[in-house]
PDB file of N, CA and C in Angstrom:
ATOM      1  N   UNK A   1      30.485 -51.470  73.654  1.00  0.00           N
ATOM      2  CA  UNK A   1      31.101 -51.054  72.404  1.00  0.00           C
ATOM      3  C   UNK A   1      30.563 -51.868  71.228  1.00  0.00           C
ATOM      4  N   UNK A   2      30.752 -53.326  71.573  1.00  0.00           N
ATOM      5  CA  UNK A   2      30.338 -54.012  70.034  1.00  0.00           C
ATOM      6  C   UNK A   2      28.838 -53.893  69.862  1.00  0.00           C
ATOM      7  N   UNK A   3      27.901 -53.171  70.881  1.00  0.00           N
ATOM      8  CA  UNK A   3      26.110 -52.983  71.116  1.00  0.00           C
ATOM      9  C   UNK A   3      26.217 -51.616  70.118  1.00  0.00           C
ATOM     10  N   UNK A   4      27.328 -50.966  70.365  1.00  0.00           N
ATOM     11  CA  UNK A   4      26.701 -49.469  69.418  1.00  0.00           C
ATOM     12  C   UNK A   4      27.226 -49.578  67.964  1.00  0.00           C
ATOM     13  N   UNK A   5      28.291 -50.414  68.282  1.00  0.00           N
ATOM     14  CA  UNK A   5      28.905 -50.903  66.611  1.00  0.00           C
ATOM     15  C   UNK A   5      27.688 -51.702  65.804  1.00  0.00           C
ATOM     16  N   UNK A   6      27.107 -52.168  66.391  1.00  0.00           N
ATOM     17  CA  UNK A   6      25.563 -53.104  65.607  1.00  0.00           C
ATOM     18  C   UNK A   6      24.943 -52.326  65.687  1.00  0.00           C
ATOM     19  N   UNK A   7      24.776 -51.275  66.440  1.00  0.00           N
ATOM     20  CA  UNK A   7      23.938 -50.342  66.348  1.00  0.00           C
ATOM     21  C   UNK A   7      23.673 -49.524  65.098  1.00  0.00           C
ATOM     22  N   UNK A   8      25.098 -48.717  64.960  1.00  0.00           N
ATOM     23  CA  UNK A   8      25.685 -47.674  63.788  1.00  0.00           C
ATOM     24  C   UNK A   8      25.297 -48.739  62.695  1.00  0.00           C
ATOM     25  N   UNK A   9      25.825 -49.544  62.410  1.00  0.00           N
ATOM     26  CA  UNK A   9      25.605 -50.686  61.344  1.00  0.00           C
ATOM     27  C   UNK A   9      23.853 -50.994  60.877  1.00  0.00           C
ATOM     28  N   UNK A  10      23.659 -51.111  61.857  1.00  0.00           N
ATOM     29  CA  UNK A  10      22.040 -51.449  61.602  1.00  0.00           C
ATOM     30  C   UNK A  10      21.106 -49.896  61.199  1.00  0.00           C
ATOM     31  N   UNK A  11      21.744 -49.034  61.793  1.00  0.00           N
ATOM     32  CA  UNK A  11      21.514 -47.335  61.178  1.00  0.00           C
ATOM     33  C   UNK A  11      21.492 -47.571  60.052  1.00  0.00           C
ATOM     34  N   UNK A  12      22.906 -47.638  59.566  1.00  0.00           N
ATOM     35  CA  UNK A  12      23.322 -47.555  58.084  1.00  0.00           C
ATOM     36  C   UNK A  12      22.618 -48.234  56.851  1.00  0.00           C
ATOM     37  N   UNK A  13      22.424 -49.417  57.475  1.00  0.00           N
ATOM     38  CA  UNK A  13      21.432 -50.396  56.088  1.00  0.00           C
ATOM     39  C   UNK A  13      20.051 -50.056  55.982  1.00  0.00           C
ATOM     40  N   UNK A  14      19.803 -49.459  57.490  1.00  0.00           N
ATOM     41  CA  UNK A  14      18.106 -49.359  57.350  1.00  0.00           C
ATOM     42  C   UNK A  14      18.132 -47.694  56.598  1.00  0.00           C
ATOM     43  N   UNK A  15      19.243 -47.195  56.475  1.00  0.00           N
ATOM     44  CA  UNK A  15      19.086 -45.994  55.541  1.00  0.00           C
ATOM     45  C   UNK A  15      19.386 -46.214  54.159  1.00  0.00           C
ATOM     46  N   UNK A  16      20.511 -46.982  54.415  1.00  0.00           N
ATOM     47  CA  UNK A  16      20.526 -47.836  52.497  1.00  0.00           C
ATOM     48  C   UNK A  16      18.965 -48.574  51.786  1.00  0.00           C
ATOM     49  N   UNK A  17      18.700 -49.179  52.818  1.00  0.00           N
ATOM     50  CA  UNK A  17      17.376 -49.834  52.461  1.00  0.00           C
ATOM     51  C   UNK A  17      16.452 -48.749  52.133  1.00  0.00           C
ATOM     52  N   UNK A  18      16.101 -48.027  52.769  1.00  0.00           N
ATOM     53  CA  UNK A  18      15.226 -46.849  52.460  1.00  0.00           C
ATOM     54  C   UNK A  18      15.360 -46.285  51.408  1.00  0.00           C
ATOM     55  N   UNK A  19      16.987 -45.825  50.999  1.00  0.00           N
ATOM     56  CA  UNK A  19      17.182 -45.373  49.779  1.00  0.00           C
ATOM     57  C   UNK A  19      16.778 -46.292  48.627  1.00  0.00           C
ATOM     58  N   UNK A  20      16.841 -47.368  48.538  1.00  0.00           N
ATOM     59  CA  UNK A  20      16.783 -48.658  47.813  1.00  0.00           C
ATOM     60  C   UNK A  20      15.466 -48.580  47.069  1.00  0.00           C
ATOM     61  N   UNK A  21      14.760 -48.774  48.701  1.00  0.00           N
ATOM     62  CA  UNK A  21      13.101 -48.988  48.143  1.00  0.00           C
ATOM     63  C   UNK A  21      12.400 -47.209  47.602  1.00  0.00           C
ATOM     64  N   UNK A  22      13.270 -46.295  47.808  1.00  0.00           N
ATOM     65  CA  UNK A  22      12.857 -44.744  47.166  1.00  0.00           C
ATOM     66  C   UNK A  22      12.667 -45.347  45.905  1.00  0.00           C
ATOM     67  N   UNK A  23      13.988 -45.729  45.526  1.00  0.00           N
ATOM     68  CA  UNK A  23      14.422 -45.935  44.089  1.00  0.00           C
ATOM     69  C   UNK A  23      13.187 -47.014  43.010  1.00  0.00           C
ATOM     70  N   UNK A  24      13.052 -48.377  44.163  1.00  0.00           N
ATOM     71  CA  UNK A  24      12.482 -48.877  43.111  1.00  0.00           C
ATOM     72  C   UNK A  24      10.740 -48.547  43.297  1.00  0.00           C
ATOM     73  N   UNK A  25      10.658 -47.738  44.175  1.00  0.00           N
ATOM     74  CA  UNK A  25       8.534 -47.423  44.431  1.00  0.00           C
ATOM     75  C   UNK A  25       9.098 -46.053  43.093  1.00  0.00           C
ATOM     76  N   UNK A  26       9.557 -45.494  42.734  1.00  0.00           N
ATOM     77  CA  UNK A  26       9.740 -44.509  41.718  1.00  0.00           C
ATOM     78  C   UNK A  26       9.902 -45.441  40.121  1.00  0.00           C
ATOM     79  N   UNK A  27      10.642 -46.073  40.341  1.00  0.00           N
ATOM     80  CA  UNK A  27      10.792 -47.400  38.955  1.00  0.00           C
ATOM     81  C   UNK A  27       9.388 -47.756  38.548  1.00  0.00           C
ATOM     82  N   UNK A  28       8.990 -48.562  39.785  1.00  0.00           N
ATOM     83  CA  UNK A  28       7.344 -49.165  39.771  1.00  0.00           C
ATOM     84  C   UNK A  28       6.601 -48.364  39.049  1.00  0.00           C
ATOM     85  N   UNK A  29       6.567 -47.034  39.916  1.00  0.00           N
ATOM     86  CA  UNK A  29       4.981 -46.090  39.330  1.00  0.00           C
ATOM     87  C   UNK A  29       5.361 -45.712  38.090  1.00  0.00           C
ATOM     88  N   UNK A  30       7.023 -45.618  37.410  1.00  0.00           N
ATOM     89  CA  UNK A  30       6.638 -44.853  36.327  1.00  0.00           C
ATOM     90  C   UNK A  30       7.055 -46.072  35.174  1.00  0.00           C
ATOM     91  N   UNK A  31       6.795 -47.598  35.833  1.00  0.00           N
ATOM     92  CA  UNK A  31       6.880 -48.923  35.060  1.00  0.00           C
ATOM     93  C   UNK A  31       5.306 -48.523  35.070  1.00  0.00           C
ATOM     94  N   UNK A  32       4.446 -48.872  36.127  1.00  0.00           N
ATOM     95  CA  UNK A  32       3.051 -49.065  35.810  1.00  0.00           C
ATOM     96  C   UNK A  32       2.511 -47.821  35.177  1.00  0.00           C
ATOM     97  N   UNK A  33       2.778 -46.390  35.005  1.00  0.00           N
ATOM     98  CA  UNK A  33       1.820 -45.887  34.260  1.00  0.00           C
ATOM     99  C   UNK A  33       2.257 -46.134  32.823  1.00  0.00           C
ATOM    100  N   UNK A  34       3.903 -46.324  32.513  1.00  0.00           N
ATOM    101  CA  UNK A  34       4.250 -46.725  31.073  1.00  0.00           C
ATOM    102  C   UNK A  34       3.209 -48.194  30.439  1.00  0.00           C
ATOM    103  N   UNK A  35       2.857 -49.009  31.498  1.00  0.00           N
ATOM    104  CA  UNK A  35       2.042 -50.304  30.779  1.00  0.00           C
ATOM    105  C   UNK A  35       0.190 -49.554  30.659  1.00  0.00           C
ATOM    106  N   UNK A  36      -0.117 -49.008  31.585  1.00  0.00           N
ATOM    107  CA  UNK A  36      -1.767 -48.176  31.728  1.00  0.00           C
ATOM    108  C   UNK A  36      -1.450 -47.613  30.218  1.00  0.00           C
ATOM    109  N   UNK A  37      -0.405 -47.041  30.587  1.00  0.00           N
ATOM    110  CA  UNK A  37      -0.535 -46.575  28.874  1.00  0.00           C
ATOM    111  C   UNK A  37      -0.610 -47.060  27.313  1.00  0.00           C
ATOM    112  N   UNK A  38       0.514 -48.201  27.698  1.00  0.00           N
ATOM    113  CA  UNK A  38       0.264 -48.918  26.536  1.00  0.00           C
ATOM    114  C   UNK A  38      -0.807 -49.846  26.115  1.00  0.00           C
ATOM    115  N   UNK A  39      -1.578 -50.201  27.173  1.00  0.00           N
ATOM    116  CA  UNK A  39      -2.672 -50.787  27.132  1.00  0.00           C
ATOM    117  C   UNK A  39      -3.735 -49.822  26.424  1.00  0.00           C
ATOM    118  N   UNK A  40      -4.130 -48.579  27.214  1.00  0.00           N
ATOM    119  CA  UNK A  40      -4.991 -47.212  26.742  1.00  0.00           C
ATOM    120  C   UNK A  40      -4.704 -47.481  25.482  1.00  0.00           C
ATOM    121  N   UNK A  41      -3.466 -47.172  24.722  1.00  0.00           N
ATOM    122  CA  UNK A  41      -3.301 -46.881  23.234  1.00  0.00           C
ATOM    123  C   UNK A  41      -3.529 -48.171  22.589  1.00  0.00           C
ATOM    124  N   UNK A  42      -3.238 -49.377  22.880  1.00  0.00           N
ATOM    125  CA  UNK A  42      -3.618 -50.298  22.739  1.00  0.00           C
ATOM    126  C   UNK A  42      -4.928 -50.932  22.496  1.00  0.00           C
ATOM    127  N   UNK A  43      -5.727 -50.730  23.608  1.00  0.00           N
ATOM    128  CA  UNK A  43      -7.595 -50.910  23.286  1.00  0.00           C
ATOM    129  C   UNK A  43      -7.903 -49.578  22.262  1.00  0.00           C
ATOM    130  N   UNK A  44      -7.543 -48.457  22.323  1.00  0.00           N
ATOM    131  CA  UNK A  44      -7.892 -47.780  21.497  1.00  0.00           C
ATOM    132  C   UNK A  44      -7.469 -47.910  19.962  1.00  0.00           C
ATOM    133  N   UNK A  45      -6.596 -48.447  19.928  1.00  0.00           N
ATOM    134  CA  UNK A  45      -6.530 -48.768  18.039  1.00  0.00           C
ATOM    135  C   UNK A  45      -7.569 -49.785  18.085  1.00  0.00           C
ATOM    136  N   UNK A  46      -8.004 -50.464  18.756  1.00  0.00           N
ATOM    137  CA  UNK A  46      -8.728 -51.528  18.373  1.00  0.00           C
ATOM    138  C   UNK A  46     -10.267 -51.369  18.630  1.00  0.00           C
ATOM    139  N   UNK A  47     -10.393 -49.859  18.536  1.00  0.00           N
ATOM    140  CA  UNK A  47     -12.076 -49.704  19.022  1.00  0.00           C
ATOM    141  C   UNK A  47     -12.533 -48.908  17.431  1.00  0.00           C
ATOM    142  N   UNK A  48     -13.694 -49.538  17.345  1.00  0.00           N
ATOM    143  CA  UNK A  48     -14.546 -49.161  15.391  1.00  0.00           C
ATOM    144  C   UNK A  48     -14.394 -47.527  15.737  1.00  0.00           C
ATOM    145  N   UNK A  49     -14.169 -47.578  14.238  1.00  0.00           N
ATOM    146  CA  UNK A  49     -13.975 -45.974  13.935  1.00  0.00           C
ATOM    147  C   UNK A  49     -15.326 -45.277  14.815  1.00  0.00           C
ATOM    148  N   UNK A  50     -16.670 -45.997  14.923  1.00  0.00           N
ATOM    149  CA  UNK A  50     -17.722 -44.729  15.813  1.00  0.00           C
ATOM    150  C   UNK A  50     -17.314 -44.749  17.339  1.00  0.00           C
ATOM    151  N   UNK A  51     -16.670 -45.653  17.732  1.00  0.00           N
ATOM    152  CA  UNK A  51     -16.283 -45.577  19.153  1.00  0.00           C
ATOM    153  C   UNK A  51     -15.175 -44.741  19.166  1.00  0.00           C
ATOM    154  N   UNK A  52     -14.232 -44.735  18.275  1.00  0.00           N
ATOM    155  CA  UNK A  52     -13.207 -43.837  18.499  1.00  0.00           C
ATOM    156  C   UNK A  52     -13.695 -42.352  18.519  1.00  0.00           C
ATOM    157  N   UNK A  53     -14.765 -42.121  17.675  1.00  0.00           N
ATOM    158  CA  UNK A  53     -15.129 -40.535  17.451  1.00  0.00           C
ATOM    159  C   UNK A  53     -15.914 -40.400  18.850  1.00  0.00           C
ATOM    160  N   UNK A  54     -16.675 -41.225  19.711  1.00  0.00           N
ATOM    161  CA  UNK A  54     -17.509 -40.649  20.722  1.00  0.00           C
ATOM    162  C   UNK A  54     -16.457 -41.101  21.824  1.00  0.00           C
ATOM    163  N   UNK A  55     -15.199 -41.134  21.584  1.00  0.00           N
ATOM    164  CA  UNK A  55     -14.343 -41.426  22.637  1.00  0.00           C
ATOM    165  C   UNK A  55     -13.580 -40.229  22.827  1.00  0.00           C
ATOM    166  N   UNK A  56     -13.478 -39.497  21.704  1.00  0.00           N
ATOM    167  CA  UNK A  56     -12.639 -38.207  21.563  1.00  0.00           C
ATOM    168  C   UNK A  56     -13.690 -37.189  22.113  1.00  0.00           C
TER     169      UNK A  56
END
């Protein structure tokens, strides 16, 4: 009895956990493309007006 009670228990967190880490690998990717981005817009204000035109 107390083997399937650790059992059910240890079910339960390793499905909480799973949910957990859904949550923050979804946070991450749409943390890291928000910084790719701000960087992109970032080097690009700072490139001479002829780099900007053969960049477009």
């Amino acid at each position: 009895m107390l083997i399937a009670l650790n059992l059910k228990d240890l079910q339960k967190e390793n499905l909480d956990l799973k949910r957990k880490l859904s949550i923050a690998k979804i946070w991450m990717e749409r943390e890291v493309k928000s910084q790719v981005d701000k960087i992109s817009k970032k080097e690009f204000s700072q490139m001479p007006p002829k780099t900007k035109d053969a960049y477009i």
